[in-house]
N, C-alpha and C. Protein backbone atom coordinates (compact mmCIF):
# COMPACT_ATOMS: atom_id res chain seq x y z
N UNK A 1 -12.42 -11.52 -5.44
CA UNK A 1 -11.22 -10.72 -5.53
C UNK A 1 -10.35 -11.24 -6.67
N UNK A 2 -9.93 -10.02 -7.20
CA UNK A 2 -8.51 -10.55 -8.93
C UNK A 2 -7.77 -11.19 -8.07
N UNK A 3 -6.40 -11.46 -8.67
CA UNK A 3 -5.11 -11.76 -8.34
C UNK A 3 -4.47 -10.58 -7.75
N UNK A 4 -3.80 -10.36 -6.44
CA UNK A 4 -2.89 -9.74 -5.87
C UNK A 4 -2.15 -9.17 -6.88
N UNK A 5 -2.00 -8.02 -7.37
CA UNK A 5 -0.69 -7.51 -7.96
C UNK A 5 0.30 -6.82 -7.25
N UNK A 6 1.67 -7.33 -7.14
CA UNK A 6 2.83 -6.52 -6.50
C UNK A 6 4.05 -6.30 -7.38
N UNK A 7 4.25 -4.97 -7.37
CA UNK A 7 5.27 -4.37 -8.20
C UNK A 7 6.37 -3.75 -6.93
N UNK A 8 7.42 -3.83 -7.33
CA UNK A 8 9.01 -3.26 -6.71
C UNK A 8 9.54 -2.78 -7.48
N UNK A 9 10.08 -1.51 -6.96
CA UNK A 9 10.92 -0.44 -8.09
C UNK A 9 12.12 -0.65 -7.18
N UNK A 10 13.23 -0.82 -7.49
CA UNK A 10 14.01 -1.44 -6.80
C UNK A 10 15.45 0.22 -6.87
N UNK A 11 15.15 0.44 -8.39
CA UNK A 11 15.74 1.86 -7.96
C UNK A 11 15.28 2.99 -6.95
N UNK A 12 13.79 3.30 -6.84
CA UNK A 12 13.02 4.08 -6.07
C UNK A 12 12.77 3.33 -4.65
N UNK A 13 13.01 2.07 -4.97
CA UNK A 13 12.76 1.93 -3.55
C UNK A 13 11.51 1.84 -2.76
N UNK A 14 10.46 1.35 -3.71
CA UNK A 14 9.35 1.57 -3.54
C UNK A 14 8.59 0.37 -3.80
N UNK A 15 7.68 0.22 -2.83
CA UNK A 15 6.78 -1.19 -3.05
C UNK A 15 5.51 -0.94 -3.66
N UNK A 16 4.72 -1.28 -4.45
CA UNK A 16 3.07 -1.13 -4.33
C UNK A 16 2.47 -2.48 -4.67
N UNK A 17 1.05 -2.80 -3.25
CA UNK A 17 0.64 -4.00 -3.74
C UNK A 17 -0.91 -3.78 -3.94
N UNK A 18 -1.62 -4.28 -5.18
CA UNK A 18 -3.03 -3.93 -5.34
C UNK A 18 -4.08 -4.86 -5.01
N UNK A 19 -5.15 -5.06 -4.34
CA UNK A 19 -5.65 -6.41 -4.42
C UNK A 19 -6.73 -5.91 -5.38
N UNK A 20 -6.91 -4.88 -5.66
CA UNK A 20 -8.21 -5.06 -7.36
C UNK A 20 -7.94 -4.18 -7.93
N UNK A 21 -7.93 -3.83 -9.53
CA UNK A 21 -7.82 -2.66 -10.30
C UNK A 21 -9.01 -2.30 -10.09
N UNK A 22 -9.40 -0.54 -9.72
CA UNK A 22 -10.45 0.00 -9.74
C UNK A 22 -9.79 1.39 -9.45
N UNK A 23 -10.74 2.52 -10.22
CA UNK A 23 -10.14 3.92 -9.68
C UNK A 23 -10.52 4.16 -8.47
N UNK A 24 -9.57 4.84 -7.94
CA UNK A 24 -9.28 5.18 -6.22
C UNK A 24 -8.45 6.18 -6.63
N UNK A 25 -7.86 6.34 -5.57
CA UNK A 25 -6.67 7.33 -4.96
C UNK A 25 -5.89 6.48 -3.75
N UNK A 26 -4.65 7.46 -3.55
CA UNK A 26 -3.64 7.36 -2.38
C UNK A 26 -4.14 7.77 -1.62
N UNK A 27 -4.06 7.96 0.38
CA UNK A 27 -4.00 8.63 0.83
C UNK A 27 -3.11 8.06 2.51
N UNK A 28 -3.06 9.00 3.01
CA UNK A 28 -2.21 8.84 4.05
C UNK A 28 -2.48 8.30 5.29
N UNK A 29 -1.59 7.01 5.92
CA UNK A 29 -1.64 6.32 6.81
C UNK A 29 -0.93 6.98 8.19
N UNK A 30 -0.95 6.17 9.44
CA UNK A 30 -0.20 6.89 10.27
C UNK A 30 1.18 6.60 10.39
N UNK A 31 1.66 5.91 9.31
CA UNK A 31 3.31 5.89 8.58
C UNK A 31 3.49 6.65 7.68
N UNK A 32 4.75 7.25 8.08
CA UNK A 32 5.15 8.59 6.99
C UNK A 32 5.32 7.54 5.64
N UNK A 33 5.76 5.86 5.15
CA UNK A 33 6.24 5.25 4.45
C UNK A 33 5.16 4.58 3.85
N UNK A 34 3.99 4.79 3.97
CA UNK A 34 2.90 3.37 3.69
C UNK A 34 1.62 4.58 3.51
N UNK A 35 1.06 4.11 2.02
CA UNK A 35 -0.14 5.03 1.37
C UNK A 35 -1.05 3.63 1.40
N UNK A 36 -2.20 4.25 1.50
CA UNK A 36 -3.27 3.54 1.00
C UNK A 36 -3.86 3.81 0.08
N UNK A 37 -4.31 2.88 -0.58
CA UNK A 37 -5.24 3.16 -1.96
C UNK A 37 -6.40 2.91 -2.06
N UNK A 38 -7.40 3.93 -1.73
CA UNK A 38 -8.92 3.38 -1.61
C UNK A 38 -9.58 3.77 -2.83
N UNK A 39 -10.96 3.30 -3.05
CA UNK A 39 -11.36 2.90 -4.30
C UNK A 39 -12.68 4.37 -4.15
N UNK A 40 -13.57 5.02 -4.86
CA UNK A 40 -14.42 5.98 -4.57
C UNK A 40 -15.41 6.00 -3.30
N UNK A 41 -15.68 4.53 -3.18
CA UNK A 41 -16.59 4.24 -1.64
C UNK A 41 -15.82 4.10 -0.44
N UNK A 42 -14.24 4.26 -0.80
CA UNK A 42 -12.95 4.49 0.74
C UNK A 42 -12.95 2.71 0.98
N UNK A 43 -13.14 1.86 0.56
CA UNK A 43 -12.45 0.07 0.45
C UNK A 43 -11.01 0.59 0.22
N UNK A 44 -10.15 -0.21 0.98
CA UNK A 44 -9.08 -0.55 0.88
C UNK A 44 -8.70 -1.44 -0.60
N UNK A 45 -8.16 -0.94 -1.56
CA UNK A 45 -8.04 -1.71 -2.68
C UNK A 45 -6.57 -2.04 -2.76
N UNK A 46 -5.61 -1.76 -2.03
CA UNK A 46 -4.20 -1.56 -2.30
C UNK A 46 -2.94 -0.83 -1.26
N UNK A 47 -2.13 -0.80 -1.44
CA UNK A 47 -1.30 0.21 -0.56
C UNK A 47 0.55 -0.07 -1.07
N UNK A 48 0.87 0.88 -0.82
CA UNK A 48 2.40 1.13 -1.26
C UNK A 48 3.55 1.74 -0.01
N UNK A 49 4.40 1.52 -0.17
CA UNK A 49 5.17 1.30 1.06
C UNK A 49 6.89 2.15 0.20
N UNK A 50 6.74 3.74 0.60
CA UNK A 50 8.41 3.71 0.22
C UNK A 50 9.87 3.18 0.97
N UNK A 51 10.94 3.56 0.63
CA UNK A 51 12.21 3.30 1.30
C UNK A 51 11.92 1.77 2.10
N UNK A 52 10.92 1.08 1.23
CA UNK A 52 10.79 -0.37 1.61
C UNK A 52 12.06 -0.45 2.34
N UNK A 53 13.29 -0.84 1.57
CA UNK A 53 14.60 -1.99 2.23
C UNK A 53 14.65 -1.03 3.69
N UNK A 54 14.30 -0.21 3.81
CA UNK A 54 14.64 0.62 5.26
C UNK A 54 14.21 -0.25 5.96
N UNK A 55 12.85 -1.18 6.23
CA UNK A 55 11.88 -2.04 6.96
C UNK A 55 12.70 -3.37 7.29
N UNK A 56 13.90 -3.46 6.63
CA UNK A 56 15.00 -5.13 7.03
C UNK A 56 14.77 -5.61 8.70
N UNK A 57 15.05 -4.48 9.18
CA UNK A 57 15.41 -4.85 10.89
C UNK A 57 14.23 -4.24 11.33
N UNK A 58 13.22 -3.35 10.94
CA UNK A 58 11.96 -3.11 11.63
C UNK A 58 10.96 -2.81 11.12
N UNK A 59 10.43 -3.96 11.28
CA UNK A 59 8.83 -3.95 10.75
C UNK A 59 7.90 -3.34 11.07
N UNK A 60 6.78 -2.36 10.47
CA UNK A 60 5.85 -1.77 10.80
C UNK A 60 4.49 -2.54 10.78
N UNK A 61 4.09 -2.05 11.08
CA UNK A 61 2.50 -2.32 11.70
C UNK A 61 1.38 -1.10 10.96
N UNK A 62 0.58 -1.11 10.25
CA UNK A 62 -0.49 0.24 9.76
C UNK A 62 -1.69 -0.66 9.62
N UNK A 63 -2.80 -0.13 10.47
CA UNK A 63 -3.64 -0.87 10.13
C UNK A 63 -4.53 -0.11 9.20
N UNK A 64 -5.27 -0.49 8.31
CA UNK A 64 -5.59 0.24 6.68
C UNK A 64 -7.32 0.09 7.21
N UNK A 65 -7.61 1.19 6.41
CA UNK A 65 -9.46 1.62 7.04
C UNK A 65 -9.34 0.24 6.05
N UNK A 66 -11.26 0.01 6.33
CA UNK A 66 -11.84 -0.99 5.91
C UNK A 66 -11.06 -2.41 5.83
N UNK A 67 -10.10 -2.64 6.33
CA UNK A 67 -9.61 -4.10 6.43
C UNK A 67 -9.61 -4.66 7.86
N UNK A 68 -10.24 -5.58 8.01
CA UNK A 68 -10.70 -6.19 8.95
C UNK A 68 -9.79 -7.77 8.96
């Protein structure tokens, strides 16, 4: 595995963290706030999290296909 990349848009409000560059896509978790990013074979490569600072006082839980 690369290095973890994590980016914060601090105006948008938006988190994204990658654990490998590879083409994928987004797609939707069972949080309206938290995408996943799977790679063409559906691996979990990443995931992004909006209205992050909303999460201060309550933390979510999503468990992401293929991560064990």
């Amino acid at each position: 595995m690369e290095k973890v990349k994590v980016w914060y848009d601090p105006e948008g409000d938006y988190l994204e963290v990658m654990f490998e560059k590879k083409e994928g896509y987004f797609k939707e978790t069972a949080s309206d706030q938290i995408m996943e990013k799977v790679d063409m074979a559906g691996n979990v490569i990443g995931f992004s999290i909006l209205k992050v600072s909303s999460l201060k006082d309550h933390p979510i839980e999503v468990a992401l296909a293929g991560v064990k």
